[in-house]
C-alpha atoms as a PDB file:
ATOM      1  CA  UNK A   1      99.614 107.969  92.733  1.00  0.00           C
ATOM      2  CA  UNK A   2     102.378 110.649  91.543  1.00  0.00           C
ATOM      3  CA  UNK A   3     100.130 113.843  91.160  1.00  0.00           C
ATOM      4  CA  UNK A   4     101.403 117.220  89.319  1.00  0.00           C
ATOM      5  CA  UNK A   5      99.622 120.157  90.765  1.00  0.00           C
ATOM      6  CA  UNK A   6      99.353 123.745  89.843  1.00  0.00           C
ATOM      7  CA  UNK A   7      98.601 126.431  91.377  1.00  0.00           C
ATOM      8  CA  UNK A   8      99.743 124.637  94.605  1.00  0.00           C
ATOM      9  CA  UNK A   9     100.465 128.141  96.242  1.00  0.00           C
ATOM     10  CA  UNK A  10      97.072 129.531  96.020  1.00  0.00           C
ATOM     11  CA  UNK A  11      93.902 129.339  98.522  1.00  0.00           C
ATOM     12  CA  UNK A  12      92.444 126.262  97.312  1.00  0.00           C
ATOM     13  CA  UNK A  13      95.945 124.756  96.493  1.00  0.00           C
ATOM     14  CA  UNK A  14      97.692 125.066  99.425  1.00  0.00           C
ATOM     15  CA  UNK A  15      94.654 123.450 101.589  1.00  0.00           C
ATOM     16  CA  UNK A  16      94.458 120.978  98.903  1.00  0.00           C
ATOM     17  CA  UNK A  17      97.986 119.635  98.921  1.00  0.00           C
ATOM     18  CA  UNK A  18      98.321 118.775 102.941  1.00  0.00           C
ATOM     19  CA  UNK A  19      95.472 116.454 102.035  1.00  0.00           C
ATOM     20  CA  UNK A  20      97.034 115.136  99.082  1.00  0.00           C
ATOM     21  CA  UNK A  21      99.911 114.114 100.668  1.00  0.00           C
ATOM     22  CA  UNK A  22      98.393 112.729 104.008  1.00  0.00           C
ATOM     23  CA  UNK A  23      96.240 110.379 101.694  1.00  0.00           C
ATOM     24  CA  UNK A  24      99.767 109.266 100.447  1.00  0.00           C
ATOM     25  CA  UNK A  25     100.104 110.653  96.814  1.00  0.00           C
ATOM     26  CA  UNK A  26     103.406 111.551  95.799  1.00  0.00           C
ATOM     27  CA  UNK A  27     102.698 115.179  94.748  1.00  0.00           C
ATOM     28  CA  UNK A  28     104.872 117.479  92.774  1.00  0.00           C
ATOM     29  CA  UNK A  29     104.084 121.265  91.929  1.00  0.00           C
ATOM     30  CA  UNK A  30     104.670 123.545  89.170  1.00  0.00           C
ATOM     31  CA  UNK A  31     105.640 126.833  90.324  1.00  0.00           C
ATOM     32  CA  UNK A  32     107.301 129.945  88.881  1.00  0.00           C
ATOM     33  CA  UNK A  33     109.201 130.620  91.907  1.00  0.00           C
ATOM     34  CA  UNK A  34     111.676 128.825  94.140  1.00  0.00           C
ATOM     35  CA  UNK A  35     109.812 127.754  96.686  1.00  0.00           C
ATOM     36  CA  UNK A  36     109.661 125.273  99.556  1.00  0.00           C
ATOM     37  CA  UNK A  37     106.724 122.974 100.153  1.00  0.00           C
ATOM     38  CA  UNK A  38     106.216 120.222 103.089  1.00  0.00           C
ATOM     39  CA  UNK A  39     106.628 116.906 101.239  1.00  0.00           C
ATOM     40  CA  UNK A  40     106.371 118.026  97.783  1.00  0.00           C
ATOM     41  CA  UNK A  41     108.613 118.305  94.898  1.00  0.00           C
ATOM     42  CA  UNK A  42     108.119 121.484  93.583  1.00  0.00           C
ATOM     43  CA  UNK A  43     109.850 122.330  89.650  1.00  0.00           C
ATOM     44  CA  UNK A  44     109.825 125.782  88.350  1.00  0.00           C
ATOM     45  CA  UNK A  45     107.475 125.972  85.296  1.00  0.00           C
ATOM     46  CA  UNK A  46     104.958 128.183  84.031  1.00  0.00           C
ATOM     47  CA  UNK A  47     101.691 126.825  82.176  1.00  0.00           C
ATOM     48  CA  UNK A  48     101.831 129.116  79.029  1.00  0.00           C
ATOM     49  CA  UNK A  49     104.682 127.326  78.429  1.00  0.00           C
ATOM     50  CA  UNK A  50     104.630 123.839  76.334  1.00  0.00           C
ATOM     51  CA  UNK A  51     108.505 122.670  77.461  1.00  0.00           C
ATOM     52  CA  UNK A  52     107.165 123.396  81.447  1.00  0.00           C
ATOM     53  CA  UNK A  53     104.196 121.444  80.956  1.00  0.00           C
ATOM     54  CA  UNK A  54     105.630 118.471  79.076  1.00  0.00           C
ATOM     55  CA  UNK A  55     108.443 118.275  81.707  1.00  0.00           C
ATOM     56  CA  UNK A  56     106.358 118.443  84.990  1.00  0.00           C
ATOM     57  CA  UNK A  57     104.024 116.037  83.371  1.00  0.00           C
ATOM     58  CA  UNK A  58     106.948 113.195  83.278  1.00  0.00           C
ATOM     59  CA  UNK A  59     106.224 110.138  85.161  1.00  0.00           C
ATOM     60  CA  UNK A  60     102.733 111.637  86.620  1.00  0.00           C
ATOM     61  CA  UNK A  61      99.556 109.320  86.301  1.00  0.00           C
ATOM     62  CA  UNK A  62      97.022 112.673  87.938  1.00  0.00           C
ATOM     63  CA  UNK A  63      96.682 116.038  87.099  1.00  0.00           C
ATOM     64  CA  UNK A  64      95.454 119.125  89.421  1.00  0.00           C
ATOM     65  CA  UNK A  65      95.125 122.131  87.675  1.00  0.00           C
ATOM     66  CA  UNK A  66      94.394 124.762  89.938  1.00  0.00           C
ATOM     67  CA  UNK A  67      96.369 127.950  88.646  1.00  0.00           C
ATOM     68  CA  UNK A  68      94.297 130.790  87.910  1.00  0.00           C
ATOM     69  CA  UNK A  69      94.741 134.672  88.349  1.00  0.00           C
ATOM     70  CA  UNK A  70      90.981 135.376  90.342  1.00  0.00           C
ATOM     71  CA  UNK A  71      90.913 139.188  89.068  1.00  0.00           C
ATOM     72  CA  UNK A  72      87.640 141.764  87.887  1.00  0.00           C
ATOM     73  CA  UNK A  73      90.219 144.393  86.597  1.00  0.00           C
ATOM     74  CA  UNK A  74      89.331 144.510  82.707  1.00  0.00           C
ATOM     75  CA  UNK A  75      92.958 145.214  82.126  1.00  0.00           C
ATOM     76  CA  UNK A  76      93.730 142.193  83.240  1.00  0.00           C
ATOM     77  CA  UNK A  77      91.832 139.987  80.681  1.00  0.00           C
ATOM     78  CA  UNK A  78      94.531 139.141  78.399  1.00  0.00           C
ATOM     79  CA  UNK A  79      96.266 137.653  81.181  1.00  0.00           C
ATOM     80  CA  UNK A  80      93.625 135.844  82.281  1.00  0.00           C
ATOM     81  CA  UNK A  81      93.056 134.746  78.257  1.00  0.00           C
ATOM     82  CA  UNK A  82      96.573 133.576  78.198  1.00  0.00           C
ATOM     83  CA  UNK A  83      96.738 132.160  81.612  1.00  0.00           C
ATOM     84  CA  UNK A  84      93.164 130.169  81.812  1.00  0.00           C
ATOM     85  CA  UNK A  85      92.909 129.180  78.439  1.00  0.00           C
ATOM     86  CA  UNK A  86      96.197 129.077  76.374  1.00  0.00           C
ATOM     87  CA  UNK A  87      97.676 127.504  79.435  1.00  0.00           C
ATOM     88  CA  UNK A  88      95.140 124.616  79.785  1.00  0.00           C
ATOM     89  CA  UNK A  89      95.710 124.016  76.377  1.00  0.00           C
ATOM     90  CA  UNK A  90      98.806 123.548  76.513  1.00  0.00           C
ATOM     91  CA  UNK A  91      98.893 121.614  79.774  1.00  0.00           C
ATOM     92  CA  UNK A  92      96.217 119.113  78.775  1.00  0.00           C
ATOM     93  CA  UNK A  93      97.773 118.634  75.493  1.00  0.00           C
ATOM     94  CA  UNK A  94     101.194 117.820  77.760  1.00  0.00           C
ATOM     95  CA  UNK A  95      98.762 115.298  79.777  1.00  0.00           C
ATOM     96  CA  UNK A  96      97.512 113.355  76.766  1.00  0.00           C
ATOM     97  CA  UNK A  97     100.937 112.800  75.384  1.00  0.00           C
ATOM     98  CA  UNK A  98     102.302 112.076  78.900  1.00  0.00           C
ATOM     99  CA  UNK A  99      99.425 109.364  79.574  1.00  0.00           C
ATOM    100  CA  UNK A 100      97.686 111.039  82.644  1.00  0.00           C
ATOM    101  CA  UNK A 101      95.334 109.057  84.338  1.00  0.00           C
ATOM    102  CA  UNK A 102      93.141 111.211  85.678  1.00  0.00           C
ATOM    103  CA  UNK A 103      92.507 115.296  85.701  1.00  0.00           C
ATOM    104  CA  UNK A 104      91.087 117.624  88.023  1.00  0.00           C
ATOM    105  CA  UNK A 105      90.107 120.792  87.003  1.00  0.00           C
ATOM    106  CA  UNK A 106      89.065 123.905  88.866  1.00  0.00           C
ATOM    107  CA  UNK A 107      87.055 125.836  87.184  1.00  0.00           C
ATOM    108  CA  UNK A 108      84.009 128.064  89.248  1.00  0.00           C
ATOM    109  CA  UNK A 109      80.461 127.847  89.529  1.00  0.00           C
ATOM    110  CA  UNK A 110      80.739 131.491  87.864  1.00  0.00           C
ATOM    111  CA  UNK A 111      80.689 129.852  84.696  1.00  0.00           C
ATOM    112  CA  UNK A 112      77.234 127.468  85.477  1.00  0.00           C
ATOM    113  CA  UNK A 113      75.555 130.086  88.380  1.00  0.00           C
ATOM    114  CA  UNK A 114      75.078 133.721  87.097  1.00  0.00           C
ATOM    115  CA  UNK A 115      72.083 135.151  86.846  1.00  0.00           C
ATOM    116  CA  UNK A 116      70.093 138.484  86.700  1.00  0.00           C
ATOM    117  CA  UNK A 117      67.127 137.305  88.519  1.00  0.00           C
ATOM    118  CA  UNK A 118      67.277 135.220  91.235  1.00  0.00           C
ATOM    119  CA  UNK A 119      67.074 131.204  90.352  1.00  0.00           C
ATOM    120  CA  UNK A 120      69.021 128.416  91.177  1.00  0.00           C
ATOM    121  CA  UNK A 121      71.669 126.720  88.633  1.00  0.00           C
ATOM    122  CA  UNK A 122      72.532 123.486  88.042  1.00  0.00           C
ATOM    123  CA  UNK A 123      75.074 121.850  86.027  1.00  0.00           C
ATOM    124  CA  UNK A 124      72.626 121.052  83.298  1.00  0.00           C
ATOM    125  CA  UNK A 125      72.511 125.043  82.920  1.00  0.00           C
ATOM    126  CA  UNK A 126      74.221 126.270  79.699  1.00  0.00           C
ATOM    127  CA  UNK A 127      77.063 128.944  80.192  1.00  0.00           C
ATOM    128  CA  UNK A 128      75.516 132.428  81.080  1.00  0.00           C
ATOM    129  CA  UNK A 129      77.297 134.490  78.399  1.00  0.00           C
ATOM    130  CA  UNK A 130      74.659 137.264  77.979  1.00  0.00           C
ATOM    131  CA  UNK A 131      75.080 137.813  81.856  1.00  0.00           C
ATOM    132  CA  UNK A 132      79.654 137.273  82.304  1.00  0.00           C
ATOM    133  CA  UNK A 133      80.302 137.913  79.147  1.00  0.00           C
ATOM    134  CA  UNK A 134      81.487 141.672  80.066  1.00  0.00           C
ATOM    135  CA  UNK A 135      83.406 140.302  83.106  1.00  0.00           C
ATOM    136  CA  UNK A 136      86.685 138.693  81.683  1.00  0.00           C
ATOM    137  CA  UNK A 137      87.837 136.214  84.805  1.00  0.00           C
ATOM    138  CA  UNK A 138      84.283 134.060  84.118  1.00  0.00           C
ATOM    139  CA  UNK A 139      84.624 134.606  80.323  1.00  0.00           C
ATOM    140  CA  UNK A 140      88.300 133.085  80.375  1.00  0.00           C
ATOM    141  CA  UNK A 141      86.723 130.466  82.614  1.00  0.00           C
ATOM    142  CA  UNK A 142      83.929 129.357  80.544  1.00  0.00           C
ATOM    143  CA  UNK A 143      86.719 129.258  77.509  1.00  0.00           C
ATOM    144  CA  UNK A 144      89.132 127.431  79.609  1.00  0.00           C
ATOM    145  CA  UNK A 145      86.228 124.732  80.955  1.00  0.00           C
ATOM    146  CA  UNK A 146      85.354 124.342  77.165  1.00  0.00           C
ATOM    147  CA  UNK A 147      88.899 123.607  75.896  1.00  0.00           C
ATOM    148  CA  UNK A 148      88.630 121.047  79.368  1.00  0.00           C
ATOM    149  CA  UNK A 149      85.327 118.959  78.188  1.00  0.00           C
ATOM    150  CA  UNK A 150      86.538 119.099  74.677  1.00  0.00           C
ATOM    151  CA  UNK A 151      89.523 117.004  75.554  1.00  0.00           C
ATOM    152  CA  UNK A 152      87.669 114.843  78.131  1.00  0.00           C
ATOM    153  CA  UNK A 153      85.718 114.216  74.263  1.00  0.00           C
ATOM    154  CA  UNK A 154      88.897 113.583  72.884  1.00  0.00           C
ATOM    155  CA  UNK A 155      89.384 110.723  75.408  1.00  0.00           C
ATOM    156  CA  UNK A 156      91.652 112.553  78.021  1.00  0.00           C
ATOM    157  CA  UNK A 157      89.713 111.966  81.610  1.00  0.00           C
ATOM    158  CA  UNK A 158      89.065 115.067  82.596  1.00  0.00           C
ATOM    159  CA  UNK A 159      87.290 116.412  85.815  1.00  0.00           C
ATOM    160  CA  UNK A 160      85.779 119.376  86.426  1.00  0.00           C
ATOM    161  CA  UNK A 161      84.762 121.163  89.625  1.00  0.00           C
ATOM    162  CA  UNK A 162      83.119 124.458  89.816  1.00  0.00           C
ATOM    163  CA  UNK A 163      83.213 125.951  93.271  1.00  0.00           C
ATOM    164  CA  UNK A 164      81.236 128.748  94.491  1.00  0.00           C
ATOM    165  CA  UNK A 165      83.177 131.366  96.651  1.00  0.00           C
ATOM    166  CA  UNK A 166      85.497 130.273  98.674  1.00  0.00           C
ATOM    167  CA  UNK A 167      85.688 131.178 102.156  1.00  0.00           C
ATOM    168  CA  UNK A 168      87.762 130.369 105.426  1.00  0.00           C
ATOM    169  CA  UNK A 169      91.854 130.451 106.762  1.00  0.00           C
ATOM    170  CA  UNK A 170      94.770 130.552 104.242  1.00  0.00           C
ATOM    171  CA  UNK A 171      93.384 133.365 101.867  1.00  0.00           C
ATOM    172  CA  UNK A 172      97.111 135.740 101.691  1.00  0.00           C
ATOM    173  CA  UNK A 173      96.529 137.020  98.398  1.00  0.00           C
ATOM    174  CA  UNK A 174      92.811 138.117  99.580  1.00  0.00           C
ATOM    175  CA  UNK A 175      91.395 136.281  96.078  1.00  0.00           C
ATOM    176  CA  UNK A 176      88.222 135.573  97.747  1.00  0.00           C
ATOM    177  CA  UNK A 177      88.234 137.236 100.330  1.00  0.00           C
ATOM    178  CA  UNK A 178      88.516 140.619  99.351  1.00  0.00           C
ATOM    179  CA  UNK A 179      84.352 141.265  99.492  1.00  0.00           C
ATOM    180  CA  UNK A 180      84.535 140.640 103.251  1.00  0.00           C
ATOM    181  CA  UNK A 181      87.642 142.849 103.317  1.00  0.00           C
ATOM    182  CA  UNK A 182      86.087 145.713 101.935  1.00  0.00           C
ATOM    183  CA  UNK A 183      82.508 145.222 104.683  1.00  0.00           C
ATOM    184  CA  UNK A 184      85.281 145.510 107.471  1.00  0.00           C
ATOM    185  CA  UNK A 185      87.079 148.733 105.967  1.00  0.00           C
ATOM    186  CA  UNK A 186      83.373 150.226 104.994  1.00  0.00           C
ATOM    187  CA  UNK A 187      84.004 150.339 101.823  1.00  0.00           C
ATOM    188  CA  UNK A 188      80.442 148.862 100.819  1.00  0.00           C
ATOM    189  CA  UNK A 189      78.240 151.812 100.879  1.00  0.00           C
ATOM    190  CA  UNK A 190      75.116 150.296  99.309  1.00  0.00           C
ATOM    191  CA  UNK A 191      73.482 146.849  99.993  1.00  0.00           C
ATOM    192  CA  UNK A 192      73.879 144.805  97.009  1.00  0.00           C
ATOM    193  CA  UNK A 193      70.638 143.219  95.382  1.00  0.00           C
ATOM    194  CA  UNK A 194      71.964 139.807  94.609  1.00  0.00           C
ATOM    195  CA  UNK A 195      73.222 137.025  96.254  1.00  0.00           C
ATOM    196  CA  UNK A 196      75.813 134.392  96.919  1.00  0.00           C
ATOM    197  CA  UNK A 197      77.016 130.775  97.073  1.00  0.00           C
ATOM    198  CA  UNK A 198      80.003 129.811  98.888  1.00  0.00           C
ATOM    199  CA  UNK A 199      82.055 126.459 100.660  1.00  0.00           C
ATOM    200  CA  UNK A 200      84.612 126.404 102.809  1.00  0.00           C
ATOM    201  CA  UNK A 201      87.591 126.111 101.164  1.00  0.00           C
ATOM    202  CA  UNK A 202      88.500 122.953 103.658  1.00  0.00           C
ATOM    203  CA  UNK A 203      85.297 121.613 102.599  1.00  0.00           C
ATOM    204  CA  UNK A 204      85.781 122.004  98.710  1.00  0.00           C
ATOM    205  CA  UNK A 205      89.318 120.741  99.027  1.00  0.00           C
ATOM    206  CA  UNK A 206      88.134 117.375 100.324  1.00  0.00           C
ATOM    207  CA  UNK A 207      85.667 117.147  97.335  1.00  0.00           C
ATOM    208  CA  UNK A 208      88.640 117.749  95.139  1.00  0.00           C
ATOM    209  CA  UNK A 209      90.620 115.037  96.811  1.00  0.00           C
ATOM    210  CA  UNK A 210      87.662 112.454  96.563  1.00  0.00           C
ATOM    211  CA  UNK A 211      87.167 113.659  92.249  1.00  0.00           C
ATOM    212  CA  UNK A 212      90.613 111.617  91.845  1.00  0.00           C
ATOM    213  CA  UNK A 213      88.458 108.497  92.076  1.00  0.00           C
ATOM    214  CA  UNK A 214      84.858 109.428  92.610  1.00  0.00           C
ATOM    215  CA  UNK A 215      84.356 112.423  89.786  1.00  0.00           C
ATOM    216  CA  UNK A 216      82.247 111.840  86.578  1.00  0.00           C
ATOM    217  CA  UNK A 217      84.698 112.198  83.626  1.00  0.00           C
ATOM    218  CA  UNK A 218      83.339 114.873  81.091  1.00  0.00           C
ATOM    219  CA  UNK A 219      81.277 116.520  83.635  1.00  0.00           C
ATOM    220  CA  UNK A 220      80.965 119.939  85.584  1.00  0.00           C
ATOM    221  CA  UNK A 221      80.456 119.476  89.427  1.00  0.00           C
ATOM    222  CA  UNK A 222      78.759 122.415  91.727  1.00  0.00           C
ATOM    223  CA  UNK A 223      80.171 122.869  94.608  1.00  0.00           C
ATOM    224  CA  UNK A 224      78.436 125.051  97.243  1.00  0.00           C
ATOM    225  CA  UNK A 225      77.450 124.854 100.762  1.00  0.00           C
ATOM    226  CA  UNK A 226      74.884 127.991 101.166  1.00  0.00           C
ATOM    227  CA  UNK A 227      73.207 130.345  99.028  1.00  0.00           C
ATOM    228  CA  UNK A 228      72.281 133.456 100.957  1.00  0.00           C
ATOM    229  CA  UNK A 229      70.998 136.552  99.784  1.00  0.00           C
ATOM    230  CA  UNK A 230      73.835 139.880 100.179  1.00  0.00           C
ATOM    231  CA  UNK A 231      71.836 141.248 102.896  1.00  0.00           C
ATOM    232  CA  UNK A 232      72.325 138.007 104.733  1.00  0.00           C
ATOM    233  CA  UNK A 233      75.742 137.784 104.050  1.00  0.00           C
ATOM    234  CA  UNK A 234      76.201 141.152 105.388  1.00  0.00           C
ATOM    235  CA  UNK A 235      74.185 141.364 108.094  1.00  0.00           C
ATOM    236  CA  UNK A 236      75.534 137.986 109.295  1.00  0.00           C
ATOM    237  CA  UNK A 237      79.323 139.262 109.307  1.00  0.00           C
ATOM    238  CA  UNK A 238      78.635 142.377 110.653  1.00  0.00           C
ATOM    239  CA  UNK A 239      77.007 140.598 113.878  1.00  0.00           C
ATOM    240  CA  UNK A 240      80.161 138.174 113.669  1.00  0.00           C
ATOM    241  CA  UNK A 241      82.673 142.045 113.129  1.00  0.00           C
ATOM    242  CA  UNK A 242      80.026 144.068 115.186  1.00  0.00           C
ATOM    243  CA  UNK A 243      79.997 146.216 111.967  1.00  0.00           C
ATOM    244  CA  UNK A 244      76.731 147.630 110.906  1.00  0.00           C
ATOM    245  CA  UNK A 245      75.802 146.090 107.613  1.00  0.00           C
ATOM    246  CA  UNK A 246      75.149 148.276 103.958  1.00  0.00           C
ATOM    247  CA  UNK A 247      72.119 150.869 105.204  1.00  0.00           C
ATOM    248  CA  UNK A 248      71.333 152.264 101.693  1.00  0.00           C
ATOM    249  CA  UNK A 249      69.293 150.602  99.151  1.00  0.00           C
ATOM    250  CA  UNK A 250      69.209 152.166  95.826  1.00  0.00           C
ATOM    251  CA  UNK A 251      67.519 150.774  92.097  1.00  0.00           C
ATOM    252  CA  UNK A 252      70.197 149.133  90.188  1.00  0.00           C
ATOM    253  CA  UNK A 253      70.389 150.893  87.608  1.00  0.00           C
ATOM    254  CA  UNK A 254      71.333 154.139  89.628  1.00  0.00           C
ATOM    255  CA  UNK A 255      73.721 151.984  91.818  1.00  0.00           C
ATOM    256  CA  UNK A 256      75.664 151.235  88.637  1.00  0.00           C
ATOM    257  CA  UNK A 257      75.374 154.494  87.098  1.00  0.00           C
ATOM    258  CA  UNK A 258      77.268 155.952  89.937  1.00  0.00           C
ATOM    259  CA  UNK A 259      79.840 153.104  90.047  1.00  0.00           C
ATOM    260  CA  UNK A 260      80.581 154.211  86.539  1.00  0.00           C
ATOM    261  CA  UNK A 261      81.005 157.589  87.396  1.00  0.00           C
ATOM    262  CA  UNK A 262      83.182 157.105  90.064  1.00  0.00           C
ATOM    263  CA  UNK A 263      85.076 154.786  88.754  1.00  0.00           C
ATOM    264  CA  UNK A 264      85.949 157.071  85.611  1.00  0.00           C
ATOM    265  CA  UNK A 265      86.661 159.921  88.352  1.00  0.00           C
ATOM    266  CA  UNK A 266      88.855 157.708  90.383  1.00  0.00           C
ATOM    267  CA  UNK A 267      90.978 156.738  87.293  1.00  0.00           C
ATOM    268  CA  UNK A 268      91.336 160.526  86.123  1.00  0.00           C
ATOM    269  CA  UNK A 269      93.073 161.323  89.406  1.00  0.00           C
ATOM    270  CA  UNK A 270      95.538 158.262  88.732  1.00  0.00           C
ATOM    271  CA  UNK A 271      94.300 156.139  91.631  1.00  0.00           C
ATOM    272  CA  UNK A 272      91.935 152.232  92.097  1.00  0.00           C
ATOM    273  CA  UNK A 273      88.232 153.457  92.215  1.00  0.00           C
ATOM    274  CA  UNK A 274      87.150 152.022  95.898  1.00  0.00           C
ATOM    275  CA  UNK A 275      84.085 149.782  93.849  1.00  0.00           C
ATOM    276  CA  UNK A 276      84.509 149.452  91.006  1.00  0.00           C
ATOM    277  CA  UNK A 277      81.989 149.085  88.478  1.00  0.00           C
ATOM    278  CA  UNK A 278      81.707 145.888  87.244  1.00  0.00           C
ATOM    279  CA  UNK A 279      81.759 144.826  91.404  1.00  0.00           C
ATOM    280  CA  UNK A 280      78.759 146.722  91.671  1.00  0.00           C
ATOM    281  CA  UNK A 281      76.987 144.971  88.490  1.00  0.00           C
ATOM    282  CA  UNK A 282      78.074 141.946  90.050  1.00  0.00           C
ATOM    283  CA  UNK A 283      76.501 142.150  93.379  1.00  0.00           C
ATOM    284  CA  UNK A 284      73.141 142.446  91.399  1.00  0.00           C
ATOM    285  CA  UNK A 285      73.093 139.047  90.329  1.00  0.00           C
ATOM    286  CA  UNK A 286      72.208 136.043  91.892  1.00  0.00           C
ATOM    287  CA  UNK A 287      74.986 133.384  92.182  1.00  0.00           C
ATOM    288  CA  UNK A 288      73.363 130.530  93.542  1.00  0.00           C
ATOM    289  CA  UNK A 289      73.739 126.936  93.178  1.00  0.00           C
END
């Protein structure tokens, strides 16, 4: 099958695509820079644009769309607006007129799994606005899965996946990553309440490959491989980094209090706060799946 991916550069992407092509689709990506892919035809595009879409769509029967900006700076949320959901829009719009076969979409279990007490989610879970809706990247993602399902309504066979955090080799741009980062700088003072889901990113790539033919149309799929509380997680890596894990345990309500007020402090003297806030509120909720 001829397959148009985006956001074939990314983690998930660029494990993704190997697979793609070994399974013998004839895969072409969308990228906004010149760049050089084993096997793959890669045209320069952008998503927000309606002319890119409708061109890299031409002669493709599947869709992957996998481009995302994975960010928890507020300033960022137009971008994410424009990026997530304008650009779905227009792509899927691009895929109904150019016939598309199938869809794939990657959303993230952040919009099914978030919550402020700990409980596992399923997809029959509605979206968890009281809890994300102050966090733009899972706001833009619940928006962006809406305007997906909406179009699966409309007829268009759409797919949706929602992985947990991903985790394992091939993370550059640290968009995953960057939690585990921070434990091995010691930059994670405090233990965090909460807790996580993740999947290896080689292991949620395979479940994207199998959607193609496998996935329910219309529907949101979990995936996760663990759910392990933050003191887990942490105590876990630092045995693996022979790091000693988060000693301090403080109420949540002071651990955010002083996120916010060293966050504003860090931003007065023109530099990134090491935590910010809305990191902190984060790590007091319960991601699990």
């Amino acid at each position: 099958m001829k397959l148009l991916v985006t956001g074939a550069t990314g983690f998930l992407g660029s494990t993704l695509v190997p697979l793609l092509v070994e399974a013998g689709h004839e895969v072409r990506a969308l990228v906004r820079s010149a760049i050089s892919l084993p096997g793959v035809e890669a045209v320069r595009g952008d998503v927000r644009d309606k002319e890119s879409c409708a061109r890299a769509l031409q002669g493709c029967e599947g869709l992957y769309h996998l481009a995302g900006l994975v960010s928890r700076d507020p300033a960022d949320a137009r971008k994410m607006y424009d990026l997530h959901v304008e650009g779905t829009r227009n792509l899927l719009a691009a895929a109904e007129k150019a016939g598309v076969r199938r869809v794939v979409l990657a959303s993230s279990s952040g919009t099914i799994g978030v919550s402020p007490t700990r409980r596992v989610a399923t997809e029959e879970d509605d979206y968890p606005i009281e809890t994300v809706g102050r966090w733009p990247y899972y706001l833009s993602k619940i928006y962006e899965e809406k305007v997906a399902l909406e179009a699966a309504r409309r007829g268009l066979p759409v797919v949706a996946l929602n992985p947990s955090l991903l985790l394992g080799p091939g993370d550059s741009r640290m968009s995953s990553t960057q939690d585990v980062f921070r434990f091995l700088m010691g930059r994670i003072p405090v233990m965090p309440r909460g807790g996580i889901s993740f999947v290896d990113v080689r292991d949620a790539a395979q479940a994207f490959v199998a959607a193609l033919d496998r996935g329910n149309v219309g529907e949101r799929h979990l995936l996760g491989a663990a759910n392990w509380e933050f003191s887990e997680f942490f105590e876990r890596l630092g045995r693996i980094a022979h790091r000693p894990p988060p000693l301090l345990r403080l109420p949540s309500p002071l651990k955010i209090a002083a996120a916010h007020f060293l966050e504003r402090l860090a931003r007065e003297r023109g530099r990134e706060p090491d935590l910010p806030q809305s990191d902190v509120e984060m790590g007091e909720c319960w991601f699990f799946i």
